[in-house]
C-alpha atoms as a PDB file:
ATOM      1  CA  UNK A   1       0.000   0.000   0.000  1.00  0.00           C
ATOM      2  CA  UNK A   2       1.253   3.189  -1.008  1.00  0.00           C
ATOM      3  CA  UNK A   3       1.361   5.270   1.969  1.00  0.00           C
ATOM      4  CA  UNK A   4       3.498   8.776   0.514  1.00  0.00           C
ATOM      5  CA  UNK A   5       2.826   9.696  -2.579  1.00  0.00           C
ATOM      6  CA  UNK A   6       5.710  12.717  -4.336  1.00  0.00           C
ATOM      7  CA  UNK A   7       3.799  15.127  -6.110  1.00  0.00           C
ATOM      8  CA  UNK A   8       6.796  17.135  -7.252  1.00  0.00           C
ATOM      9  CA  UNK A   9       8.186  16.455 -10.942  1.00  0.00           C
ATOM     10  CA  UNK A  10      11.614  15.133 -11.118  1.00  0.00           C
ATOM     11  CA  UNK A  11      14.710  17.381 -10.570  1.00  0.00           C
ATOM     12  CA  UNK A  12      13.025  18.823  -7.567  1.00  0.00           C
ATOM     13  CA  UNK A  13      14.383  16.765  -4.585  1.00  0.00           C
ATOM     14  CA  UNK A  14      12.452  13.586  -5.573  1.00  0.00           C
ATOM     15  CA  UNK A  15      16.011  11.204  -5.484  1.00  0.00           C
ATOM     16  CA  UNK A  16      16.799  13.014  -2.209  1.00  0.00           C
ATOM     17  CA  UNK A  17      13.449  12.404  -0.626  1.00  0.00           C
ATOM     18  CA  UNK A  18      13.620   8.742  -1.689  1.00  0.00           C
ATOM     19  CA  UNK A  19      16.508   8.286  -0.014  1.00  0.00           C
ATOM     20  CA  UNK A  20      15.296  10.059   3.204  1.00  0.00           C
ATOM     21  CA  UNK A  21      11.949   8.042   2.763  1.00  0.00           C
ATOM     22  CA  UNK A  22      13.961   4.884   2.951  1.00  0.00           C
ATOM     23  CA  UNK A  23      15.803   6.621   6.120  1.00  0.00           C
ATOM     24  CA  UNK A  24      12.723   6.578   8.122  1.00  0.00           C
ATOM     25  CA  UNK A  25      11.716   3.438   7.558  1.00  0.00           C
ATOM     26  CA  UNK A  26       8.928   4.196   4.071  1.00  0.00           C
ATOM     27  CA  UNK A  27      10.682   2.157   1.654  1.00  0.00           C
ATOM     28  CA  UNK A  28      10.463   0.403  -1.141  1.00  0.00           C
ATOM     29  CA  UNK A  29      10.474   4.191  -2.926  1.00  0.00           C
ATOM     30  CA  UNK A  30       9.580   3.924  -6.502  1.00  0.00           C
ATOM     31  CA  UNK A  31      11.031   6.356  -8.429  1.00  0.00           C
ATOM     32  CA  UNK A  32      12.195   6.341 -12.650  1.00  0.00           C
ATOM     33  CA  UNK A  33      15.516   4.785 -11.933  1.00  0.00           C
ATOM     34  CA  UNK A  34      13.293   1.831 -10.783  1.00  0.00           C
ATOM     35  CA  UNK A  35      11.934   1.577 -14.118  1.00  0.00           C
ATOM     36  CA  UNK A  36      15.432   1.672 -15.759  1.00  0.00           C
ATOM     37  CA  UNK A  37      16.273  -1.123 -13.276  1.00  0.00           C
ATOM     38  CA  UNK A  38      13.126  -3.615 -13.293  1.00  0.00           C
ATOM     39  CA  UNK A  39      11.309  -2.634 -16.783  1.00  0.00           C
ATOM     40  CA  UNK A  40       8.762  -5.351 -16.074  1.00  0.00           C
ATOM     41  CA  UNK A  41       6.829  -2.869 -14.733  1.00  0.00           C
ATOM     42  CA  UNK A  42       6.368  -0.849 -18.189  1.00  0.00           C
ATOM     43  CA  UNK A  43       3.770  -2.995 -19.093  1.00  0.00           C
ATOM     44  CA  UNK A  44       1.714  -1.679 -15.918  1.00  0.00           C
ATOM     45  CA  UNK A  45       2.675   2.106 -17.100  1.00  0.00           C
ATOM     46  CA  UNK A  46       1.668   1.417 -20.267  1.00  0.00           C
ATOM     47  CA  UNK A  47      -1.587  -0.010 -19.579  1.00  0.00           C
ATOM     48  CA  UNK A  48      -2.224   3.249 -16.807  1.00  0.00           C
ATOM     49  CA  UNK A  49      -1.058   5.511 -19.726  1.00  0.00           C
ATOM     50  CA  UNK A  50      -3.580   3.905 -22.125  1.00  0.00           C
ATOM     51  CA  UNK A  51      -6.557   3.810 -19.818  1.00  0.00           C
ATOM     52  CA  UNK A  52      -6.107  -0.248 -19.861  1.00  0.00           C
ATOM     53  CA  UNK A  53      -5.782  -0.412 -16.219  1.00  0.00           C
ATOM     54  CA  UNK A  54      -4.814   1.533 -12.833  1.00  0.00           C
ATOM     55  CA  UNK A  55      -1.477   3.465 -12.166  1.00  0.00           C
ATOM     56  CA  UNK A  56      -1.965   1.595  -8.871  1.00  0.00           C
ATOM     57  CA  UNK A  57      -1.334  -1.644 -10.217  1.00  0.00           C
ATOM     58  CA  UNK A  58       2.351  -0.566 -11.279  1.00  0.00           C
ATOM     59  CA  UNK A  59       3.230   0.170  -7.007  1.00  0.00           C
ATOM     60  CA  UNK A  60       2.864  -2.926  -5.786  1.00  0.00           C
ATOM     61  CA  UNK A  61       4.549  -4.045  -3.389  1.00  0.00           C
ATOM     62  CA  UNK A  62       6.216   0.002  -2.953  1.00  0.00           C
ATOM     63  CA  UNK A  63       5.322   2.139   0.078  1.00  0.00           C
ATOM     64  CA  UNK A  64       6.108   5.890  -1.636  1.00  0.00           C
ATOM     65  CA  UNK A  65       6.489   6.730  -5.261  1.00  0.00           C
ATOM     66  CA  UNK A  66       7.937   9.827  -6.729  1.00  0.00           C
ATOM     67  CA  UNK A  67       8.530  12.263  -9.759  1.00  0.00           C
ATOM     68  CA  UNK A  68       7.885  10.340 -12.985  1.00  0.00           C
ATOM     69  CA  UNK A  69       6.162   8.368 -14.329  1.00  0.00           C
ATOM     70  CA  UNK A  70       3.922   8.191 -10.535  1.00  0.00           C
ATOM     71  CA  UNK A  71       3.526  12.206 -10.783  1.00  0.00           C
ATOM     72  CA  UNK A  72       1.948  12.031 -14.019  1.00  0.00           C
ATOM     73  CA  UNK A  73      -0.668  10.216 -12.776  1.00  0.00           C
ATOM     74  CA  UNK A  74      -0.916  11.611  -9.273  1.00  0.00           C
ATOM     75  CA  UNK A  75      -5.478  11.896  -9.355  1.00  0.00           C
ATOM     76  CA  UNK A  76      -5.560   7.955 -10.001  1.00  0.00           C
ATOM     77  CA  UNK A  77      -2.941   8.076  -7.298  1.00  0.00           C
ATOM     78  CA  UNK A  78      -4.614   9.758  -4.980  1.00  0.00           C
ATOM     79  CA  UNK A  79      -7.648   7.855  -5.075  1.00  0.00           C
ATOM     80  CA  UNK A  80      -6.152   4.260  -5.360  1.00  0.00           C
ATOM     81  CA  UNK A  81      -4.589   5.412  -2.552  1.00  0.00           C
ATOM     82  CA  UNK A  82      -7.017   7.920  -0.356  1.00  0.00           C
ATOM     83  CA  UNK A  83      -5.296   7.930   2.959  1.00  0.00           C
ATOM     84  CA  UNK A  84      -1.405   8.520   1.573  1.00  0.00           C
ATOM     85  CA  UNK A  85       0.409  11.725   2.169  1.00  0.00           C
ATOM     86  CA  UNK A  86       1.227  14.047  -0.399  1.00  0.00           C
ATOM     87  CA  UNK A  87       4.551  15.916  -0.713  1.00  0.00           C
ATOM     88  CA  UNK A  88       5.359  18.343  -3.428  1.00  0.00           C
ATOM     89  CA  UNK A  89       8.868  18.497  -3.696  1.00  0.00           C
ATOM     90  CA  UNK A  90       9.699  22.176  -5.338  1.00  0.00           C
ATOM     91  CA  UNK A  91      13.189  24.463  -6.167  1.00  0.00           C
ATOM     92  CA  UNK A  92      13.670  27.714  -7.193  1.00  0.00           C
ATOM     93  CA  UNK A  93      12.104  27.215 -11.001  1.00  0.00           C
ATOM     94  CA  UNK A  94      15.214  28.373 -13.159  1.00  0.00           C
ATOM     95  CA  UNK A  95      17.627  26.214 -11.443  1.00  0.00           C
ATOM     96  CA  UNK A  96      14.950  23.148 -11.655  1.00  0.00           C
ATOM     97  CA  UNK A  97      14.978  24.332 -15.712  1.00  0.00           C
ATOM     98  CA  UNK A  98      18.463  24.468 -15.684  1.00  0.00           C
ATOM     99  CA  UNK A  99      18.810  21.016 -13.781  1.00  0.00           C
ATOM    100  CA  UNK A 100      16.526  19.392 -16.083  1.00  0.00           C
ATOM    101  CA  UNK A 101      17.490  20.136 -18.993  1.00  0.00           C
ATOM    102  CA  UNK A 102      21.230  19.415 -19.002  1.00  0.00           C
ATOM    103  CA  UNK A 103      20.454  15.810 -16.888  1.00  0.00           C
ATOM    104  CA  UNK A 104      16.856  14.418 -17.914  1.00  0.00           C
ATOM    105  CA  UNK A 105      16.143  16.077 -21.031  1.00  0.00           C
ATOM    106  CA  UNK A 106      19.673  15.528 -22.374  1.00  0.00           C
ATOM    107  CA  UNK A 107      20.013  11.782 -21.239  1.00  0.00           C
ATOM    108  CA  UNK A 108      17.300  11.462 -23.986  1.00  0.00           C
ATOM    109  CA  UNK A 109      17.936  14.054 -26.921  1.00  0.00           C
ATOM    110  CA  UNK A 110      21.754  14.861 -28.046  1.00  0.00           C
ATOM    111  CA  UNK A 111      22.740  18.207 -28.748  1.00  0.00           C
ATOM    112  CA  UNK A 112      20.739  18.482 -32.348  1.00  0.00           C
ATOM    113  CA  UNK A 113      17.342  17.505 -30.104  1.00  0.00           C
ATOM    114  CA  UNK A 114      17.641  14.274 -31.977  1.00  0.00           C
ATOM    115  CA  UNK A 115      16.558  11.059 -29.717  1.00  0.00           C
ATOM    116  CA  UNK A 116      19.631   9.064 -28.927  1.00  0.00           C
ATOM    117  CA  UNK A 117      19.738   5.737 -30.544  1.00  0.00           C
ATOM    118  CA  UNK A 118      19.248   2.875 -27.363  1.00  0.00           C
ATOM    119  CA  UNK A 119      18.630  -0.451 -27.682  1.00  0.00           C
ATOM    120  CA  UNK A 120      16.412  -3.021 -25.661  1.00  0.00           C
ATOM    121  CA  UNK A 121      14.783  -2.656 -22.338  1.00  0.00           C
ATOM    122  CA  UNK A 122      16.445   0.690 -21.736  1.00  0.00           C
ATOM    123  CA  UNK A 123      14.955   2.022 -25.406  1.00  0.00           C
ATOM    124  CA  UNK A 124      11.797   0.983 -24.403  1.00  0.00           C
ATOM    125  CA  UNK A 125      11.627   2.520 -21.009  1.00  0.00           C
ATOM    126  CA  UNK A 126      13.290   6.018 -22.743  1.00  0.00           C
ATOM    127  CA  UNK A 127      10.268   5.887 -25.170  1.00  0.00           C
ATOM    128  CA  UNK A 128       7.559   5.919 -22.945  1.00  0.00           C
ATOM    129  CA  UNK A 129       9.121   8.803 -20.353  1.00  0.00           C
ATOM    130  CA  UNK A 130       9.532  10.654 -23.721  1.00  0.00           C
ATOM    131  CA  UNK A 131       6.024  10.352 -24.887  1.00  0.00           C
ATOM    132  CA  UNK A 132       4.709  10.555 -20.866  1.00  0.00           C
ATOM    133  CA  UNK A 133       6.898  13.851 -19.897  1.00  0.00           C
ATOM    134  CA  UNK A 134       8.714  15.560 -23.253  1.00  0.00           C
ATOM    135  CA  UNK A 135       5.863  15.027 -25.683  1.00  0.00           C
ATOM    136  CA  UNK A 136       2.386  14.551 -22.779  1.00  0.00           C
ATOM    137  CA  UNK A 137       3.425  16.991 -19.900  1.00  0.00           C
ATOM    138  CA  UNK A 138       5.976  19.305 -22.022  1.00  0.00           C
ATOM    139  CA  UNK A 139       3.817  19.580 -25.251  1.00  0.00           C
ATOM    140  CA  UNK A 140       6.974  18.409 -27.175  1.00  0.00           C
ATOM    141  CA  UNK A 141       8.952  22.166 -25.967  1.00  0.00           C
ATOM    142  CA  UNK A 142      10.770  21.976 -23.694  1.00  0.00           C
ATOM    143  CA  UNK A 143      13.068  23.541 -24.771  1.00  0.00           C
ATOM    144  CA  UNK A 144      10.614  26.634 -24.820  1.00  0.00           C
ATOM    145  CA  UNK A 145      12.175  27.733 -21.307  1.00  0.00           C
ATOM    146  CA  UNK A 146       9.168  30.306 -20.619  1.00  0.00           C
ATOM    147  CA  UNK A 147       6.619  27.638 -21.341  1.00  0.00           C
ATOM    148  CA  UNK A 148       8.129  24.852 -19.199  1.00  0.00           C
ATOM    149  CA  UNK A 149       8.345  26.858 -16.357  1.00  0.00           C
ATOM    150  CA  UNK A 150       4.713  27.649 -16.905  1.00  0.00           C
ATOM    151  CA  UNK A 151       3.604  24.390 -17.432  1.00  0.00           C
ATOM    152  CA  UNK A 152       5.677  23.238 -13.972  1.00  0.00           C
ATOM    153  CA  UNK A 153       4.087  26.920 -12.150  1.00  0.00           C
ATOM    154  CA  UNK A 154       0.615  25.512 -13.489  1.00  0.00           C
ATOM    155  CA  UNK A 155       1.434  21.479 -12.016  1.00  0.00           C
ATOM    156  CA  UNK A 156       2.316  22.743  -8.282  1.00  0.00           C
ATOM    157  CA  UNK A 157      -0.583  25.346  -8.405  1.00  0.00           C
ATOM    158  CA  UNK A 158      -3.170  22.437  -9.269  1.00  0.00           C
ATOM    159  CA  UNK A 159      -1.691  19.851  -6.832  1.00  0.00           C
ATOM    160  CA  UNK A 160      -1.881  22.861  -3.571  1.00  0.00           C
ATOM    161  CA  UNK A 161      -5.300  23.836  -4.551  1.00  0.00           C
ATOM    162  CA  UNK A 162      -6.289  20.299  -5.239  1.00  0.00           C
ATOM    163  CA  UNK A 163      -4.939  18.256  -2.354  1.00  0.00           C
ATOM    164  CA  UNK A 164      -6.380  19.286   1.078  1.00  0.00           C
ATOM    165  CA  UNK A 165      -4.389  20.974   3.167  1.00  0.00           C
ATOM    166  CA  UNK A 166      -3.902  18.105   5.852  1.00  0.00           C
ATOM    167  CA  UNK A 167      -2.468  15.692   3.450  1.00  0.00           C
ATOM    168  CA  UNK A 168      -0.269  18.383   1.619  1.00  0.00           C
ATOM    169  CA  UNK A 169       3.334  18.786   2.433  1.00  0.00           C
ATOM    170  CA  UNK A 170       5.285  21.408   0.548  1.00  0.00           C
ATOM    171  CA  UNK A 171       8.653  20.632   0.654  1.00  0.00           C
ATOM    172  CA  UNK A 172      12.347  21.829  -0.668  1.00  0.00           C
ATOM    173  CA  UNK A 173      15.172  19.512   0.606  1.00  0.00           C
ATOM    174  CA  UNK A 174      17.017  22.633   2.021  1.00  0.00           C
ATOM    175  CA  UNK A 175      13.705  22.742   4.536  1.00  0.00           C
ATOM    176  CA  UNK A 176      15.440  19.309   6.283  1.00  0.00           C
ATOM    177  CA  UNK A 177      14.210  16.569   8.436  1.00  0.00           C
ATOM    178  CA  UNK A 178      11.538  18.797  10.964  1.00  0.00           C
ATOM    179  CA  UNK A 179       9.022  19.476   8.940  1.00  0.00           C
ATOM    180  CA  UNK A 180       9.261  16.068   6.692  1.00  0.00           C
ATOM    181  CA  UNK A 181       9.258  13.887  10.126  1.00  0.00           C
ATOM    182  CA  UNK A 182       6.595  15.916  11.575  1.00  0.00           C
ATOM    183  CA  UNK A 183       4.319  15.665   8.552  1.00  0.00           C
ATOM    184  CA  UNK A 184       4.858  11.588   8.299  1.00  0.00           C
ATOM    185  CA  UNK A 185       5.022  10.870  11.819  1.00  0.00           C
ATOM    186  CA  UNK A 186       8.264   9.736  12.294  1.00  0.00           C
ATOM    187  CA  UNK A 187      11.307  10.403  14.318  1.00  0.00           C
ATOM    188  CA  UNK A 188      13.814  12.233  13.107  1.00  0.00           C
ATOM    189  CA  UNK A 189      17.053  10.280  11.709  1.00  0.00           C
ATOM    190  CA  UNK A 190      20.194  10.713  12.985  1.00  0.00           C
ATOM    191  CA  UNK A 191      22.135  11.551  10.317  1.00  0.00           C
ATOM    192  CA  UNK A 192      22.034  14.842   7.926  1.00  0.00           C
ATOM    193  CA  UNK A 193      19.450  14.824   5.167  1.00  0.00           C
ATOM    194  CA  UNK A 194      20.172  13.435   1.936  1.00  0.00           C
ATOM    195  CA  UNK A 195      21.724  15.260  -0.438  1.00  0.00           C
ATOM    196  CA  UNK A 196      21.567  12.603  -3.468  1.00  0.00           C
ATOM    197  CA  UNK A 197      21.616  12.816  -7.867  1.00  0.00           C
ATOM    198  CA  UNK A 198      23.820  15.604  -8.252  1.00  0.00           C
ATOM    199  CA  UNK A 199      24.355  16.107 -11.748  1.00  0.00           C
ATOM    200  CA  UNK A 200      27.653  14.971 -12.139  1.00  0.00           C
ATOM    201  CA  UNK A 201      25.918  11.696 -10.692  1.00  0.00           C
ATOM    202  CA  UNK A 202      23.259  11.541 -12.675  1.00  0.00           C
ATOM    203  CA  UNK A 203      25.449  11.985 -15.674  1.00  0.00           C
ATOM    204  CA  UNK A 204      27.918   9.525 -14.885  1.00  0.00           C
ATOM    205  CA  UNK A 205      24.607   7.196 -14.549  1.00  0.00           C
ATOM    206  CA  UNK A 206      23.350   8.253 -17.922  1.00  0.00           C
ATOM    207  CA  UNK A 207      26.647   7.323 -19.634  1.00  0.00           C
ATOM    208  CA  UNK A 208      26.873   4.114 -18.238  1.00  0.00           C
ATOM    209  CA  UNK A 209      23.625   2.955 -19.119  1.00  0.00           C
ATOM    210  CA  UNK A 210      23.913   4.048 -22.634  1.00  0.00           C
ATOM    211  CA  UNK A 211      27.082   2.105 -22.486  1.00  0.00           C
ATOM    212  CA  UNK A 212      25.731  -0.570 -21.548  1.00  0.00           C
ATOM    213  CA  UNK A 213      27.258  -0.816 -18.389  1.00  0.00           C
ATOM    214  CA  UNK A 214      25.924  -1.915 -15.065  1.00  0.00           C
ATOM    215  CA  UNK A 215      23.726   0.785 -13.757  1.00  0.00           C
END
């Protein structure tokens, strides 16, 4: 059962806040990279995508989800799920731009905005976070900076307005442990908040799975 659900789309905290979910005890955490890793489950985003069954179904077995694909489906999520906590995870919305752009959005497109050729599992996967977040929540412009950062201005307005209050956590990771234990009812760890997927990271990911590579 799905007990915290991560509003918040990815490059905002989420890899942090998985890590600090697993901390206090919340994990599984499903998160993209879990896709990458154990693609059996594409079949389940597909079919949530498609209308061919619940997001739900694709969770099993995971306490929290985050960023994409779960964000992208966060109203089915929400009431497969009614008594899970909501956190939106935000940042200042150039540097999330900037973020995204040069780890996510480039780990699919090369330099000419071309897709980048993959192969197998990982191709599969790529294609359906490309049609789910550059071509479904991005419009297929992303690179339009003004209208991304409307289009992620116009997500966290709909999820604060449409999540009540009690179950809503607003949340940058520079906020810390308080208010995160406080609004899941935990204690707070002993040991300084994650700080997880810096670029460089995420990068050095990237490459290695387009390598080939273990992950």
């Amino acid at each position: 059962m799905v007990e915290v659900i991560g509003a918040g789309f990815g490059r905002t905290g989420t890899t942090s806040l998985k890590r600090a979910l697993e901390l206090v005890g919340l994990g599984p955490v499903y998160h993209m990279k879990e896709l990458y890793d154990r693609p059996e489950r594409l079949e389940a985003w597909l079919a949530a995508r498609d209308g061919r069954g619940p997001a739900a179904a694709a969770l099993a077995g995971y306490r929290a989800a985050l960023g994409w694909p779960a964000c992208a489906f966060l109203d089915d999520l929400l009431d497969a799920h009614p008594a899970a906590k909501v956190v939106l995870t935000t940042r200042d919305p150039d540097a999330w731009y900037d973020s995204a752009h040069r780890t996510l959005y480039r780990s699919r497109f090369d330099e000419a905005g071309e897709p980048r050729r993959l192969t197998g599992d990982t191709a599969r996967v790529a294609e359906f976070a490309e049609d789910l977040i550059w071509r479904g929540t991005f419009g297929g412009r992303f690179t339009d900076r003004a209208r991304a950062l409307s289009v992620l201005a116009a997500h966290e307005r709909r999820v604060r307005e449409s999540v009540p209050a009690g179950r809503l956590l607003v949340f940058r990771a520079e906020d810390g442990w308080g208010p995160l234990c406080a609004f899941l009812g935990v204690p707070v760890p002993d040991a300084p908040y994650p700080r997880d997927n810096a670029a460089a990271g995420f990068q050095d990911r990237v490459r290695r799975r387009l390598s080939g590579r273990a992950r």
